[in-house]
Every structure is written in C-alpha cells, then in structure tokens.
N, C-alpha and C. Protein backbone atom coordinates (compact mmCIF):
# COMPACT_ATOMS: atom_id res chain seq x y z
N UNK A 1 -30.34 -33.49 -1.15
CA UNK A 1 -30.79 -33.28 -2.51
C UNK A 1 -29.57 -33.08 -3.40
N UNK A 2 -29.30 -33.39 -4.49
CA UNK A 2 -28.52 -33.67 -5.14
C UNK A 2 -28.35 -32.50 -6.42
N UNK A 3 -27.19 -32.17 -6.65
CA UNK A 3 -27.07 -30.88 -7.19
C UNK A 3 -27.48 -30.87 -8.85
N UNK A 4 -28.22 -30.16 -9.03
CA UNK A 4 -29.03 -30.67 -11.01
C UNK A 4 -29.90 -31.05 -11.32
N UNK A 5 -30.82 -31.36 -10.26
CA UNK A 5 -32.18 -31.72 -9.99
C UNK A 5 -33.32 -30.35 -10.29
N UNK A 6 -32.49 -29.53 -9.23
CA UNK A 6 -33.26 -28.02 -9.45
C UNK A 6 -33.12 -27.42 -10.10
N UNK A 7 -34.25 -27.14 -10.69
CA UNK A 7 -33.65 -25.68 -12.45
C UNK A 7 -33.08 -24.61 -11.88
N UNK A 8 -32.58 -24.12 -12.20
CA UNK A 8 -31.68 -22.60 -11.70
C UNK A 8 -32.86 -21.40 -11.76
N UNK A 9 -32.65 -20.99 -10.87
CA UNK A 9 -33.80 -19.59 -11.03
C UNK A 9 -33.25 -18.65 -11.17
N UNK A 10 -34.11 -17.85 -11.99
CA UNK A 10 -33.50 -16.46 -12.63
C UNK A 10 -33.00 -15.60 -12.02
N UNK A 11 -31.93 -15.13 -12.08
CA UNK A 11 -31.12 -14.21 -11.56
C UNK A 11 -32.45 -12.61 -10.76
N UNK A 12 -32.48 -12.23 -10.13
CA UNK A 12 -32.87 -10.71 -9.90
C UNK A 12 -32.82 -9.69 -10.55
N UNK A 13 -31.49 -9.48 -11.40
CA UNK A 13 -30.84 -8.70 -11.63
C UNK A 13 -32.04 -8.71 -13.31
N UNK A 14 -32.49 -10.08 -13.55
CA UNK A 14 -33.08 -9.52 -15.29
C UNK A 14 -31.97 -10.43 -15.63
N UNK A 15 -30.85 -10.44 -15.78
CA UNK A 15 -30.19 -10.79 -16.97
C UNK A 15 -30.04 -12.72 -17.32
N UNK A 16 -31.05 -13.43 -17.13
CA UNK A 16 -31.21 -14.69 -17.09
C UNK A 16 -31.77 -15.34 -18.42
N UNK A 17 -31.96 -16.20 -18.64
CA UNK A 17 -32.16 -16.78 -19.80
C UNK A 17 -33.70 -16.15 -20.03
N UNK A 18 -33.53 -15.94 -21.43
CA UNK A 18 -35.08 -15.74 -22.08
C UNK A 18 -35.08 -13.84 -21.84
N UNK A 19 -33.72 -13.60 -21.25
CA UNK A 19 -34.34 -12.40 -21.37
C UNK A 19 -34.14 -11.05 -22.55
N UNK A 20 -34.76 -10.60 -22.77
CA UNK A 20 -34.69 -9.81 -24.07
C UNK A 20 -32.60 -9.00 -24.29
N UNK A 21 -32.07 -9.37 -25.37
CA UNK A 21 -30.57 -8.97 -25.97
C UNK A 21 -30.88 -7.54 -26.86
N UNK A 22 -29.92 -6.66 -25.57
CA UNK A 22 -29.96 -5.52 -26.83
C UNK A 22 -28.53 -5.64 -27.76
N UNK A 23 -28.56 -5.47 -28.68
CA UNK A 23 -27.51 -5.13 -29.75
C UNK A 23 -27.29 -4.18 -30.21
N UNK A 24 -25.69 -4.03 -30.16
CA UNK A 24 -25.19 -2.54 -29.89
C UNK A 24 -24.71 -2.62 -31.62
N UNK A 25 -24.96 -1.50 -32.16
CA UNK A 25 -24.38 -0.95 -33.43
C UNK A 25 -23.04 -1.49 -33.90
N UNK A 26 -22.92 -1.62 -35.06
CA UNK A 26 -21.16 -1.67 -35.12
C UNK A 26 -20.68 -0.44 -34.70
N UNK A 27 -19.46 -0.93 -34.45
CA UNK A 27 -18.34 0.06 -34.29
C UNK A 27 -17.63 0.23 -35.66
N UNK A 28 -17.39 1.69 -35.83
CA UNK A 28 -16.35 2.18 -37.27
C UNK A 28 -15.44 1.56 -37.20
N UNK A 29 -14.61 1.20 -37.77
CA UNK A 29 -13.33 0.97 -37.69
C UNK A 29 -12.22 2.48 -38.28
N UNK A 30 -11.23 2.67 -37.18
CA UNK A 30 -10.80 3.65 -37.39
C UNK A 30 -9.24 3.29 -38.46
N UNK A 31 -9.08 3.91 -39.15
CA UNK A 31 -7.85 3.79 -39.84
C UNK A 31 -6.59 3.73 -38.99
N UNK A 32 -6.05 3.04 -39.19
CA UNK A 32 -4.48 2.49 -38.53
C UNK A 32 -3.53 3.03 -39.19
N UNK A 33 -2.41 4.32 -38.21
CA UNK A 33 -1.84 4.65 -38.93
C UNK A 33 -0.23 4.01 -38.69
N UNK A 34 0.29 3.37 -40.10
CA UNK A 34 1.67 2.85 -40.02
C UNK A 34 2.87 3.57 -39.27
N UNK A 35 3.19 3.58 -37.91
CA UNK A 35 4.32 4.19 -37.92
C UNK A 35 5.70 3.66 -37.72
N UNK A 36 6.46 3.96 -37.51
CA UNK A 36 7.90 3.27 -37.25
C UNK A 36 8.55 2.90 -35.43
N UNK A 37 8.59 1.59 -35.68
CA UNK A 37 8.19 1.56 -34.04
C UNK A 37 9.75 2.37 -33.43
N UNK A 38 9.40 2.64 -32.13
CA UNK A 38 10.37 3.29 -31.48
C UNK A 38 11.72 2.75 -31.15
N UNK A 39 12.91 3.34 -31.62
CA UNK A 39 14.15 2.25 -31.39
C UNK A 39 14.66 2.22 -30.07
N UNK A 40 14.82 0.91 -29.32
CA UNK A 40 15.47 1.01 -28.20
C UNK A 40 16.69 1.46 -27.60
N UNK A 41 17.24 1.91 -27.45
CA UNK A 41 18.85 2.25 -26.32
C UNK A 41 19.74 1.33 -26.97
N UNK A 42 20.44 1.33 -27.18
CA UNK A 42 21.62 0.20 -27.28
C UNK A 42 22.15 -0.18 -25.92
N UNK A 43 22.08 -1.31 -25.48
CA UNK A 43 22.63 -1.93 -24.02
C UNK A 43 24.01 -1.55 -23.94
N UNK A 44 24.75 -0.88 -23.02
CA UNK A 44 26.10 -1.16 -22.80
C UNK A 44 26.37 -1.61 -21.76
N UNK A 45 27.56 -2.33 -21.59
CA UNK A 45 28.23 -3.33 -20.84
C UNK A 45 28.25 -2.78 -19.31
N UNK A 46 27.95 -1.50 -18.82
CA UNK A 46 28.55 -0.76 -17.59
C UNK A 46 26.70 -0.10 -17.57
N UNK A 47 26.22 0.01 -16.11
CA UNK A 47 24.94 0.38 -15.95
C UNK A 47 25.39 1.96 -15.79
N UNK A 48 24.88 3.31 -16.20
CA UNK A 48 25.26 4.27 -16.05
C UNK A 48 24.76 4.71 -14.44
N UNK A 49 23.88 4.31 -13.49
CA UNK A 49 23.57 4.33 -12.19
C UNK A 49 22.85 3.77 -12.01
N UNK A 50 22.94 2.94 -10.31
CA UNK A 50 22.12 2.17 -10.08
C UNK A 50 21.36 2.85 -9.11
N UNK A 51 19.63 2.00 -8.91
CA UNK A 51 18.67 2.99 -7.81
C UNK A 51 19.56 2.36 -6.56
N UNK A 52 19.16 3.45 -5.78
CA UNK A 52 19.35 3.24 -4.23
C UNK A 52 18.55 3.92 -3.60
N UNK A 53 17.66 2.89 -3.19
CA UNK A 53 16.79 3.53 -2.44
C UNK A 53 16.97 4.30 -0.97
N UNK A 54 17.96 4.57 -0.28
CA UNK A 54 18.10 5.27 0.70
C UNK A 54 19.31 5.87 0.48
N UNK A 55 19.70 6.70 -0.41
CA UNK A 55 20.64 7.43 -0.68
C UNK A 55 19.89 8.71 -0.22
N UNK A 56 21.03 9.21 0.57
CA UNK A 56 20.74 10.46 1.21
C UNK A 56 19.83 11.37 0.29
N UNK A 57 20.08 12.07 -0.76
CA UNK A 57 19.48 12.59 -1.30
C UNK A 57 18.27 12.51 -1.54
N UNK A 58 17.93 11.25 -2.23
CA UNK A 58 16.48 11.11 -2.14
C UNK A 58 15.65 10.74 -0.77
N UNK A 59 16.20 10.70 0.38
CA UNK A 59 15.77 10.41 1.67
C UNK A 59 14.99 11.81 1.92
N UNK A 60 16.00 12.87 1.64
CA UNK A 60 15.85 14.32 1.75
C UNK A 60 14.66 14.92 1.14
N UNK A 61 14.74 14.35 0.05
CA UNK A 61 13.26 14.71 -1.36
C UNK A 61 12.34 14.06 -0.70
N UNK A 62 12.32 12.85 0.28
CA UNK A 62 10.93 12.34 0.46
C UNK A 62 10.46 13.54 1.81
N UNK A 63 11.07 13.78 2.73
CA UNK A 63 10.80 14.43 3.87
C UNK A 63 10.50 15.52 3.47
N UNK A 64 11.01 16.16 2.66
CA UNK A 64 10.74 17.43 2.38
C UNK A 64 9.33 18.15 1.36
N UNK A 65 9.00 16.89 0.60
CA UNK A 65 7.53 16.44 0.48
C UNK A 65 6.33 16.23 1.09
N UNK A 66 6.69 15.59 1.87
CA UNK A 66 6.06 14.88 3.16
C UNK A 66 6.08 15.97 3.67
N UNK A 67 6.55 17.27 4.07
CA UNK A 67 6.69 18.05 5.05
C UNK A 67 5.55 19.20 4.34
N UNK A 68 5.54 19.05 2.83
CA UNK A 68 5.01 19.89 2.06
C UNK A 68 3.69 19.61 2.36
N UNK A 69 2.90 18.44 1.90
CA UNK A 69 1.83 17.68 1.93
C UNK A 69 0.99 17.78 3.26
N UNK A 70 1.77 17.77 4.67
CA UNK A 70 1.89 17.80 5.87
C UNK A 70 2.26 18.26 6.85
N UNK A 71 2.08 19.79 6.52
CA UNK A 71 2.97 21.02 7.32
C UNK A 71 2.82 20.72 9.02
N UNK A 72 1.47 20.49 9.52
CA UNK A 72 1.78 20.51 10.56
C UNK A 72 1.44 18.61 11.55
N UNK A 73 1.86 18.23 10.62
CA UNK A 73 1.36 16.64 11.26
C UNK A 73 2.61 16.31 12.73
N UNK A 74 1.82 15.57 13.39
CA UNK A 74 2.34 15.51 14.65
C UNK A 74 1.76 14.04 15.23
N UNK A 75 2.43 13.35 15.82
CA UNK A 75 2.69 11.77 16.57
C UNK A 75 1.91 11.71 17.65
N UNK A 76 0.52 10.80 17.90
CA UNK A 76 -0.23 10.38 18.69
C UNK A 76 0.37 9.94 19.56
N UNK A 77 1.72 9.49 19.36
CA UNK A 77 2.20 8.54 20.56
C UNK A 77 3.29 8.75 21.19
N UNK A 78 3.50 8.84 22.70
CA UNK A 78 4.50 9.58 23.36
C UNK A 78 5.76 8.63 23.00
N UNK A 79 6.61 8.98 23.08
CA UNK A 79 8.07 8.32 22.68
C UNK A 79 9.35 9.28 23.07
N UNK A 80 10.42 8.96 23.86
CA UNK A 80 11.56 9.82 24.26
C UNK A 80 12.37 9.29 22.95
N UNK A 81 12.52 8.11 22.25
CA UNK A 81 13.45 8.25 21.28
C UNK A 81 12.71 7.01 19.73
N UNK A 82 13.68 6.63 18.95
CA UNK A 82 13.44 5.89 18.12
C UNK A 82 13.06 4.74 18.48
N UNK A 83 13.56 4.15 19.35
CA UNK A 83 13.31 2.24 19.68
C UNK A 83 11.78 2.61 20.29
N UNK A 84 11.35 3.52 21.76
CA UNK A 84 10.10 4.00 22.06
C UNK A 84 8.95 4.02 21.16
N UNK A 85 9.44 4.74 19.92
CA UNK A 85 8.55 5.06 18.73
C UNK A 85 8.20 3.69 18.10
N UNK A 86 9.51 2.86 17.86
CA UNK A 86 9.36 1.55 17.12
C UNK A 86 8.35 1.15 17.62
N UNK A 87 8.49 0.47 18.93
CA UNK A 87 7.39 -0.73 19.74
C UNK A 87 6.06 0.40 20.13
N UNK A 88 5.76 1.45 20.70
CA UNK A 88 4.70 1.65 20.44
C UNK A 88 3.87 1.98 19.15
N UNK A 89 4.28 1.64 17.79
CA UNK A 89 3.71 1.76 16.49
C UNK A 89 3.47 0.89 16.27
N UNK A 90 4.20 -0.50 17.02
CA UNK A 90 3.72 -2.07 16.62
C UNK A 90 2.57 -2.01 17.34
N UNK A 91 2.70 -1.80 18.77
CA UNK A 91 1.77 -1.62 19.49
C UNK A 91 0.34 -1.41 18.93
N UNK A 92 0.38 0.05 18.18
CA UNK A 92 -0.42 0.63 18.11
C UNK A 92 -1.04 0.00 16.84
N UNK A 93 -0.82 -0.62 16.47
CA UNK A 93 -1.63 -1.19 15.01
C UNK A 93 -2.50 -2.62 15.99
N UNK A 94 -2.24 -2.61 17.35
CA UNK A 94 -2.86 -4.06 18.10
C UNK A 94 -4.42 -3.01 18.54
N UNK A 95 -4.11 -1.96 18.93
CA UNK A 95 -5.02 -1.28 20.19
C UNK A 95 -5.42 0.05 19.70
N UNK A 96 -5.59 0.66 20.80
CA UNK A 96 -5.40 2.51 20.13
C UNK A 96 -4.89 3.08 20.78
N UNK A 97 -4.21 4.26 20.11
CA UNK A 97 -3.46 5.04 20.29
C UNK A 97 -3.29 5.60 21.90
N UNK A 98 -4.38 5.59 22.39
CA UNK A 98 -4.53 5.79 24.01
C UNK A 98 -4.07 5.05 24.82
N UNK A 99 -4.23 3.74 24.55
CA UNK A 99 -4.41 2.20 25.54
C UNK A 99 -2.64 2.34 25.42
N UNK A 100 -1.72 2.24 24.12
CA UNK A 100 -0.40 2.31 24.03
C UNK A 100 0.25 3.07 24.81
N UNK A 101 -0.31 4.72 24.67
CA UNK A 101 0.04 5.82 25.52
C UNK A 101 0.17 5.37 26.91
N UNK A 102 -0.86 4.39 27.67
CA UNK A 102 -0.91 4.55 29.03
C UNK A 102 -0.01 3.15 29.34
N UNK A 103 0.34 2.16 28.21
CA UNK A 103 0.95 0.80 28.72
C UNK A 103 2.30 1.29 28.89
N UNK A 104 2.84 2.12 27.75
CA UNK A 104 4.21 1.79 27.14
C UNK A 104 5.26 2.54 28.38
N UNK A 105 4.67 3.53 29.45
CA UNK A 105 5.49 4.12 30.42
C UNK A 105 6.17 2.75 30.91
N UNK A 106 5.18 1.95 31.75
CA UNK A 106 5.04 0.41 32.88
C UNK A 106 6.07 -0.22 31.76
N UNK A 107 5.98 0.09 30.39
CA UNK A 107 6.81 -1.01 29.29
C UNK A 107 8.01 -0.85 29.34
N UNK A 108 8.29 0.25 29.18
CA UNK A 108 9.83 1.20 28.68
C UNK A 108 10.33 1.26 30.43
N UNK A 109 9.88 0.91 31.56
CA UNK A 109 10.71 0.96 32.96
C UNK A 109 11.33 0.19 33.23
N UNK A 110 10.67 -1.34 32.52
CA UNK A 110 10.98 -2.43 32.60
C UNK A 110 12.21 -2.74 31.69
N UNK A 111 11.78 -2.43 30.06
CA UNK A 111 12.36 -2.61 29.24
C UNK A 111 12.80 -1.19 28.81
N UNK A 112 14.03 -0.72 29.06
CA UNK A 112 14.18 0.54 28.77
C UNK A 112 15.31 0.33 27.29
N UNK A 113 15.52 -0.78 26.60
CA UNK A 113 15.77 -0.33 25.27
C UNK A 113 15.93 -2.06 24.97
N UNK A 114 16.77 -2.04 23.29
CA UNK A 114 16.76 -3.74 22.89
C UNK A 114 17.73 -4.78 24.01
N UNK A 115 18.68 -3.83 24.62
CA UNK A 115 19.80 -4.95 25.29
C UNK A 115 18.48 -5.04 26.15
N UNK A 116 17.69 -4.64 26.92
CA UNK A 116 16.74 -5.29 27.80
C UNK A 116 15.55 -5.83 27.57
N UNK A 117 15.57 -6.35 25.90
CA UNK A 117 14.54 -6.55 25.75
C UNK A 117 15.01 -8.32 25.25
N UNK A 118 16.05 -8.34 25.19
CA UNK A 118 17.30 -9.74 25.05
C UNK A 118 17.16 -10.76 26.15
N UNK A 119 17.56 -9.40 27.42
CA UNK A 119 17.36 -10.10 28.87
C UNK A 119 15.92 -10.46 29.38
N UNK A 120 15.24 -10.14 28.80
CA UNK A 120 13.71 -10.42 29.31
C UNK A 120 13.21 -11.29 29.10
C-alpha cells in the first residue's frame, strides 16, 4: 500500500486537526532598560596563566573534595598496585565486580605487570 492513500488518524493525545485552540492572552511588554554594554579586557600580547590541568595543586583540591563528599568510600576490587587496579576497572565495566575479583588472581600470575603483558 502506498504511502498517502490513508488519511492520518488523530493523534491520542487530542491535539489533531479540528481540535479546539486555546489562546493565551497577550503578554505585557516590559520596558527595556538602556544600559551600557560591558567593556571587555584589553588583550595583551603575553597570557597571564595558562590552565593545567594536572598541576599538582589542583590535583590536591580535587582529592581533597572527593575525600570531603566521600569520607569513607572504598574499592570493590582487589588490586596489590596501580596497573592491578587499571585492568580490573576495564574489566569491570565488561562483568561484575565479583566475576573480576575471582578472574584477575589466574590473570595477574600469568600476567604479573605491562612487560608481561607485551610478551603474551
């Protein structure tokens, strides 16, 4: 059947042809008041600092936030160091948190860091 043949049927919702338009009041118009737009900075030739996003300092402000927000939060997933932590977090976004727990021992015997994960 060929598309335009069939009249369209009215929506569910009511809002389909023929159906009753409410009309909303004007709106006031509020007076506009003239002001003087805001002057920009003058550009100079030398940036006075640039962001860095992992400058110690602010590394410090995020943890110490995070620590605020999260006094006692603590890691589902066993790990002896950082690389451990890495691959079972990839891990763990595949499976759950359990299934990782019980692979990653058999993982990390085999592969006990990146130079053995080169050779593999």
């Amino acid at each position: 059947m060929t598309r335009g043949i069939v009249p369209r049927q009215p929506s569910r919702t009511g809002r389909h042809e023929g159906a009753r338009r409410v009309t909303a009041a004007p709106l006031k118009k509020t007076p506009v008041l003239k002001t003087k737009p805001a002057s920009r900075p003058k550009r100079t030739a030398k940036r006075a600092s640039a962001y860095e996003p992992l400058a110690p300092a602010r590394v410090r402000q995020i943890i110490a936030g995070l620590d605020r927000l999260y006094p006692n939060a603590t890691c589902a997933l066993t790990h002896r160091n950082a690389w451990e932590l890495l691959v079972a977090t990839i891990l763990s976004a595949q499976c759950t948190d359990v299934r990782v727990n019980l692979v990653t021992p058999m993982l990390f015997e085999k592969i006990p860091d990146r130079a053995g994960l080169r050779r593999a």
